[in-house]
N, C-alpha and C. Protein backbone atom coordinates (compact mmCIF):
# COMPACT_ATOMS: atom_id res chain seq x y z
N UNK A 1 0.86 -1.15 0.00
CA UNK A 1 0.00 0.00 0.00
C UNK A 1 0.91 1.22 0.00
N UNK A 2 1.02 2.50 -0.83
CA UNK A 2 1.63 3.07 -1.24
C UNK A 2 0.47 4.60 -1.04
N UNK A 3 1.34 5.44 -0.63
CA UNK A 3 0.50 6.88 -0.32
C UNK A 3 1.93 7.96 -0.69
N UNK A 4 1.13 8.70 -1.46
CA UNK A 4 2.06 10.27 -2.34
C UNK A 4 2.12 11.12 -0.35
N UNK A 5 1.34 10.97 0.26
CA UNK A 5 1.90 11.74 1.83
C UNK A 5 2.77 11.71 2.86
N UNK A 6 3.27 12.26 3.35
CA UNK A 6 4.28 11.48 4.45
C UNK A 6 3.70 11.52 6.32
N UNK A 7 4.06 10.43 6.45
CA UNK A 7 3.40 9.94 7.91
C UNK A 7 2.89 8.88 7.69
N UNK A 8 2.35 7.85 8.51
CA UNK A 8 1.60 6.85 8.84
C UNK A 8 0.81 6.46 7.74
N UNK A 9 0.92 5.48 6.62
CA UNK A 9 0.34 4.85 5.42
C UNK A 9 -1.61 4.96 6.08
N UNK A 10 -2.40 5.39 5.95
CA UNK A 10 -4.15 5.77 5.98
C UNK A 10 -4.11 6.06 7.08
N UNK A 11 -3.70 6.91 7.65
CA UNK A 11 -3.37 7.64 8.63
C UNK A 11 -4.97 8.02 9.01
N UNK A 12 -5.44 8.66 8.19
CA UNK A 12 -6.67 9.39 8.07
C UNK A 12 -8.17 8.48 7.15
N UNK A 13 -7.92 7.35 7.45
CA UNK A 13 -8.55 6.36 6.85
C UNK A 13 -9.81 6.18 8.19
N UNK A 14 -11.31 6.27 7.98
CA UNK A 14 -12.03 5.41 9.24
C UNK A 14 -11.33 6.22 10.58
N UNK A 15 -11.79 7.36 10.82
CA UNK A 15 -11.20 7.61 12.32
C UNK A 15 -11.71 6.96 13.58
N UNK A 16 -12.59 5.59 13.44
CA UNK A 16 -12.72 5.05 14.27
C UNK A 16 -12.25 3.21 14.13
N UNK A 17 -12.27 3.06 12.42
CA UNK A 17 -11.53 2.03 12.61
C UNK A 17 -10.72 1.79 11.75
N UNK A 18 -9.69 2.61 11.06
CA UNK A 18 -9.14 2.71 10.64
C UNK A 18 -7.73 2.06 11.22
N UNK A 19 -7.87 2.51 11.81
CA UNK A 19 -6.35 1.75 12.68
C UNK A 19 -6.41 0.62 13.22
N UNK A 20 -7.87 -0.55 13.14
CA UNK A 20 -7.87 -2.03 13.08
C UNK A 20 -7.28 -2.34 11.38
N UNK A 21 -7.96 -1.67 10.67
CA UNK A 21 -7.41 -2.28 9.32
C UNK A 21 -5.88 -2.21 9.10
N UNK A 22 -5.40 -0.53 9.26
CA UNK A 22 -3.74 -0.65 9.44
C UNK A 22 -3.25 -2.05 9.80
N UNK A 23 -3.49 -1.93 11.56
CA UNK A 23 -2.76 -2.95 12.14
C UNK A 23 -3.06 -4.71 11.43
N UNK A 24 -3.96 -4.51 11.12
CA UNK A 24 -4.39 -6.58 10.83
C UNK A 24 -3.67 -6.65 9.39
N UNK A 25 -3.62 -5.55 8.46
CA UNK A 25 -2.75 -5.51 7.11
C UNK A 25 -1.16 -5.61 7.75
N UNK A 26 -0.86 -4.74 8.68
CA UNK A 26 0.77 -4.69 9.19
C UNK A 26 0.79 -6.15 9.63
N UNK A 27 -0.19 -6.60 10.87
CA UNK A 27 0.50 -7.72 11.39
C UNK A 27 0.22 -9.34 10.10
N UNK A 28 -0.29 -8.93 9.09
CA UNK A 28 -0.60 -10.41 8.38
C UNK A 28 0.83 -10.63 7.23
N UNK A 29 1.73 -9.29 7.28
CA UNK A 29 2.56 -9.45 6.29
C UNK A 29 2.05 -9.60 5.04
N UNK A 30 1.04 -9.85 4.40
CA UNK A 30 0.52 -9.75 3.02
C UNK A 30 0.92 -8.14 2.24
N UNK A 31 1.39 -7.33 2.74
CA UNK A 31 1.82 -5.85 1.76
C UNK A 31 2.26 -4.79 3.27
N UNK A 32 3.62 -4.49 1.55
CA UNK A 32 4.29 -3.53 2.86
C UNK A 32 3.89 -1.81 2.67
N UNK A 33 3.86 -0.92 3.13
CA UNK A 33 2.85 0.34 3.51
C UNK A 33 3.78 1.16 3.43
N UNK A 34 4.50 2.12 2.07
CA UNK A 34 5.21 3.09 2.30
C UNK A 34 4.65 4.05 2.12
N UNK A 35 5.23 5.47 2.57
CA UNK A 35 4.79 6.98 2.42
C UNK A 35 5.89 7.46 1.91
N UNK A 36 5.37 8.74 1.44
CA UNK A 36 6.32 9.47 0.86
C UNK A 36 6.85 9.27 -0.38
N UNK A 37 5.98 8.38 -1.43
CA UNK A 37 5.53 8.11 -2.84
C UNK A 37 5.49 9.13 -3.75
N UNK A 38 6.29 8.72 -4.39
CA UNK A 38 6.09 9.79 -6.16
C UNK A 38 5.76 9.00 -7.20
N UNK A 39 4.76 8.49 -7.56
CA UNK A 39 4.67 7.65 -8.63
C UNK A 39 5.47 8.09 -10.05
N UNK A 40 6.24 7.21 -10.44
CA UNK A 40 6.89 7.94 -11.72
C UNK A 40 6.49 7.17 -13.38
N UNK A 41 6.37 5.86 -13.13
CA UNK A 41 5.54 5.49 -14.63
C UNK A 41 5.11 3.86 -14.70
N UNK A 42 4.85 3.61 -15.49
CA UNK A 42 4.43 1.82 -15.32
C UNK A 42 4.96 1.41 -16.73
N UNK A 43 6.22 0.92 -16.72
CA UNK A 43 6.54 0.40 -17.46
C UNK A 43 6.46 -0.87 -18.63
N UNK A 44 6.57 -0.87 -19.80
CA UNK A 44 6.43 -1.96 -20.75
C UNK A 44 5.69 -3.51 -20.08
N UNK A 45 6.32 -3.68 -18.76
CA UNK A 45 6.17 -5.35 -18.32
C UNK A 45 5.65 -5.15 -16.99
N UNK A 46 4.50 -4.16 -17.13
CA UNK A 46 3.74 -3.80 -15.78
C UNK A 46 4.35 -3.42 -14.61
N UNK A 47 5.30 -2.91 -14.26
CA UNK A 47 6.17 -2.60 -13.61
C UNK A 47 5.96 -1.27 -12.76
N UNK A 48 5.76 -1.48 -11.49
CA UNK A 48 5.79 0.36 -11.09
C UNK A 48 6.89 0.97 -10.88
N UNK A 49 7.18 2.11 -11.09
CA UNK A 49 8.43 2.76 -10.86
C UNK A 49 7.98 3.86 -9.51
N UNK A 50 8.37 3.93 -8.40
CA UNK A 50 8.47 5.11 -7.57
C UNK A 50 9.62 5.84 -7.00
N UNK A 51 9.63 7.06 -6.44
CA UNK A 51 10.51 7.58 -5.73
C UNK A 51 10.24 7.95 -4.42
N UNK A 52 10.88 7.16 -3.37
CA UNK A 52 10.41 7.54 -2.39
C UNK A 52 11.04 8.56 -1.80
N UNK A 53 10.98 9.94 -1.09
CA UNK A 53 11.44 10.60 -0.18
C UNK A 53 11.78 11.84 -1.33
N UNK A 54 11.12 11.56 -2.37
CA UNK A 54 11.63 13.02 -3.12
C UNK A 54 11.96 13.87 -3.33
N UNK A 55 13.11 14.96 -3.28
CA UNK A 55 13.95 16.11 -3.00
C UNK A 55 14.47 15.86 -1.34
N UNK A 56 14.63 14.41 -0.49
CA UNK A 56 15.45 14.58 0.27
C UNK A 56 16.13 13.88 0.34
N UNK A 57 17.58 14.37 1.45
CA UNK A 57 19.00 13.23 1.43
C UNK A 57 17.95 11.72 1.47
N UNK A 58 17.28 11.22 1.55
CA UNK A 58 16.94 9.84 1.82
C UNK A 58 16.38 9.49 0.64
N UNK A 59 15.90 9.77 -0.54
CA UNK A 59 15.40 10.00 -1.77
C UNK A 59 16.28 8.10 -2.06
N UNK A 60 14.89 7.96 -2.70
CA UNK A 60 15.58 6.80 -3.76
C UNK A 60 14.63 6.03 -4.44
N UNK A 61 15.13 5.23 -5.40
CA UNK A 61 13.98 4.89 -6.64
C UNK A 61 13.70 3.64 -6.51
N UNK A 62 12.72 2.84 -6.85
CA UNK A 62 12.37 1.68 -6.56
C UNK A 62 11.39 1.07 -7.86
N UNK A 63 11.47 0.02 -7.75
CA UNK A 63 10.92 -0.64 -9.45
C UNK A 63 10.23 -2.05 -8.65
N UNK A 64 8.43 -1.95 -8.53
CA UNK A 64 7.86 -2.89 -8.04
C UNK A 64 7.18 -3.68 -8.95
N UNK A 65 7.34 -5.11 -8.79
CA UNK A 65 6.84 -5.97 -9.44
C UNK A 65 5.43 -6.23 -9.10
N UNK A 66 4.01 -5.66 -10.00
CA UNK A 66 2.64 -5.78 -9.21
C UNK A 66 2.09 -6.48 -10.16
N UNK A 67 1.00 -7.22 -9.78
CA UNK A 67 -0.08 -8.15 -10.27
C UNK A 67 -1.23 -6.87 -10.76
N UNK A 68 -1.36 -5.73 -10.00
CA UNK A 68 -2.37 -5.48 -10.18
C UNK A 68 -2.04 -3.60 -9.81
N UNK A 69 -2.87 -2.60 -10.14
CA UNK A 69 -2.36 -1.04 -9.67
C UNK A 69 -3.82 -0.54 -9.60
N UNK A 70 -4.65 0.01 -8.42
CA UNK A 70 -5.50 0.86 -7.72
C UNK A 70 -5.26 2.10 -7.31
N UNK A 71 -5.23 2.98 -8.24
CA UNK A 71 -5.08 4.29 -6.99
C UNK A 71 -6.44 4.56 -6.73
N UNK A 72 -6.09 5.41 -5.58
CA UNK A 72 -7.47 5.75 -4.45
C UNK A 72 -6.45 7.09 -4.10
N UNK A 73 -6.63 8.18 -5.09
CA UNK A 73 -5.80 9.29 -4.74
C UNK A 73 -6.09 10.31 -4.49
N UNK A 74 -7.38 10.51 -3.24
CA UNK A 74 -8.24 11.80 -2.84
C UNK A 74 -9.01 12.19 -3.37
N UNK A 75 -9.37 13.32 -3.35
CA UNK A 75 -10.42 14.12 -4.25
C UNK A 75 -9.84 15.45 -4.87
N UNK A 76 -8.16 15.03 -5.02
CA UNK A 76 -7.71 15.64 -6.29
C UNK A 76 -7.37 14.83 -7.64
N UNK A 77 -8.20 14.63 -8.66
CA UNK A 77 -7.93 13.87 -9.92
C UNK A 77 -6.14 14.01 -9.75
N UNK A 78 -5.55 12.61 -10.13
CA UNK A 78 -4.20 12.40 -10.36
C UNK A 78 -4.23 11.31 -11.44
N UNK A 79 -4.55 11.97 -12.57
CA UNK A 79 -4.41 10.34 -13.91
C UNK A 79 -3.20 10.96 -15.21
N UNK A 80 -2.16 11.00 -14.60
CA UNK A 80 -0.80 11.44 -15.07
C UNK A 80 -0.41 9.49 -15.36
N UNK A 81 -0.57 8.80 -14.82
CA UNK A 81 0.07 7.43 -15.25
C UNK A 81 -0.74 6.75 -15.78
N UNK A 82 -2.29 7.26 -15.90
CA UNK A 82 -2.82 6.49 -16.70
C UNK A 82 -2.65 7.12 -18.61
N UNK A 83 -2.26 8.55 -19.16
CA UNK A 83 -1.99 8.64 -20.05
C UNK A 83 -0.45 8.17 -20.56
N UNK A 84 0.28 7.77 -19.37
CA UNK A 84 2.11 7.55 -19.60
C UNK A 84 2.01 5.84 -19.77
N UNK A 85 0.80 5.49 -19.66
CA UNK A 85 1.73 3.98 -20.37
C UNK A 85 1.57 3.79 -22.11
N UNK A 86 1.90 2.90 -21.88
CA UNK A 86 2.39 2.57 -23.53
C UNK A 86 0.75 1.96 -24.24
N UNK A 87 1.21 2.06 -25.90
CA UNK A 87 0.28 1.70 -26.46
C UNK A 87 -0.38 -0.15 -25.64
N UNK A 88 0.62 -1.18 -25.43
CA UNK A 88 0.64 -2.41 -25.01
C UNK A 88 -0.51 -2.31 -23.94
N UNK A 89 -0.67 -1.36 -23.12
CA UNK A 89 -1.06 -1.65 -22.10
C UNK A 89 -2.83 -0.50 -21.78
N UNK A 90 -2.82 0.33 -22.93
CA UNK A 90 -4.10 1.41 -22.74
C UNK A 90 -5.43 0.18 -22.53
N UNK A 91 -5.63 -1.22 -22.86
CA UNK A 91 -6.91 -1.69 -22.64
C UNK A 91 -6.82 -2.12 -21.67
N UNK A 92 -5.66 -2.50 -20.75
CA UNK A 92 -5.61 -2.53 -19.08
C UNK A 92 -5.65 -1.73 -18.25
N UNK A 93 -6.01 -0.26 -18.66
CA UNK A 93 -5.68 0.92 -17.41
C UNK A 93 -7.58 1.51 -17.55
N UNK A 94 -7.91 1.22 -16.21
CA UNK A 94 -9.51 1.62 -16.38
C UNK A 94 -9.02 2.93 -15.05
N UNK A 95 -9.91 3.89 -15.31
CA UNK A 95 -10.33 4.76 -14.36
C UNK A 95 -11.86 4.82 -13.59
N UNK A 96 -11.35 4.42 -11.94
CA UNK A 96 -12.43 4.18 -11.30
C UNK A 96 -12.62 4.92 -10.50
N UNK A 97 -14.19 5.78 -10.17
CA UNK A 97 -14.06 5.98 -9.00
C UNK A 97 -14.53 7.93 -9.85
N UNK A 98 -14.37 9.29 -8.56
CA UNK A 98 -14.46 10.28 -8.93
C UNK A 98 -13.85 10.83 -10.03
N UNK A 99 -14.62 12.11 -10.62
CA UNK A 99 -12.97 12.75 -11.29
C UNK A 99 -12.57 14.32 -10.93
């Protein structure tokens, strides 16, 4: 689970139970929860590319191998990676949800 904010991955998710879901996702090990996400593109072989910690000394790039990509990115439209993939891949990228 991956969030463009920095602090606590749904920090602000369910303010009453939000922090059962955190914890039962943290303690089952099934996905790891970073912040401080820059999504940068989805490459040829489904591939995510991010940067985590962007413009600081801790900055660094990372290339995730996913089955599958959901954003759930507020109620500011962010569909910058759904026009950046390649021709291969436009009948796999659906947009769900507000705009």
């Amino acid at each position: 689970m991956l969030q463009r904010k920095k602090g606590n991955v749904g920090n602000n998710i369910g303010k009453t139970t939000g922090w059962i879901h955190r914890a039962t996702l943290s303690k089952s090990g099934a996905m790891d929860m970073l912040g401080a996400v820059t999504y940068d593109r989805i490459d040829e072989n489904c591939h995510l590319h991010i940067i985590l910690n962007q413009g600081t000394p801790k900055e660094k790039t990372q290339v995730l191998k996913v089955d599958n990509i959901i954003t759930c990115a507020g109620q500011t439209p962010k569909n910058d990676l759904q026009g950046a993939v390649g021709s291969e891949l436009q009948n796999k990228v659906f947009t769900i949800g507000g705009v």
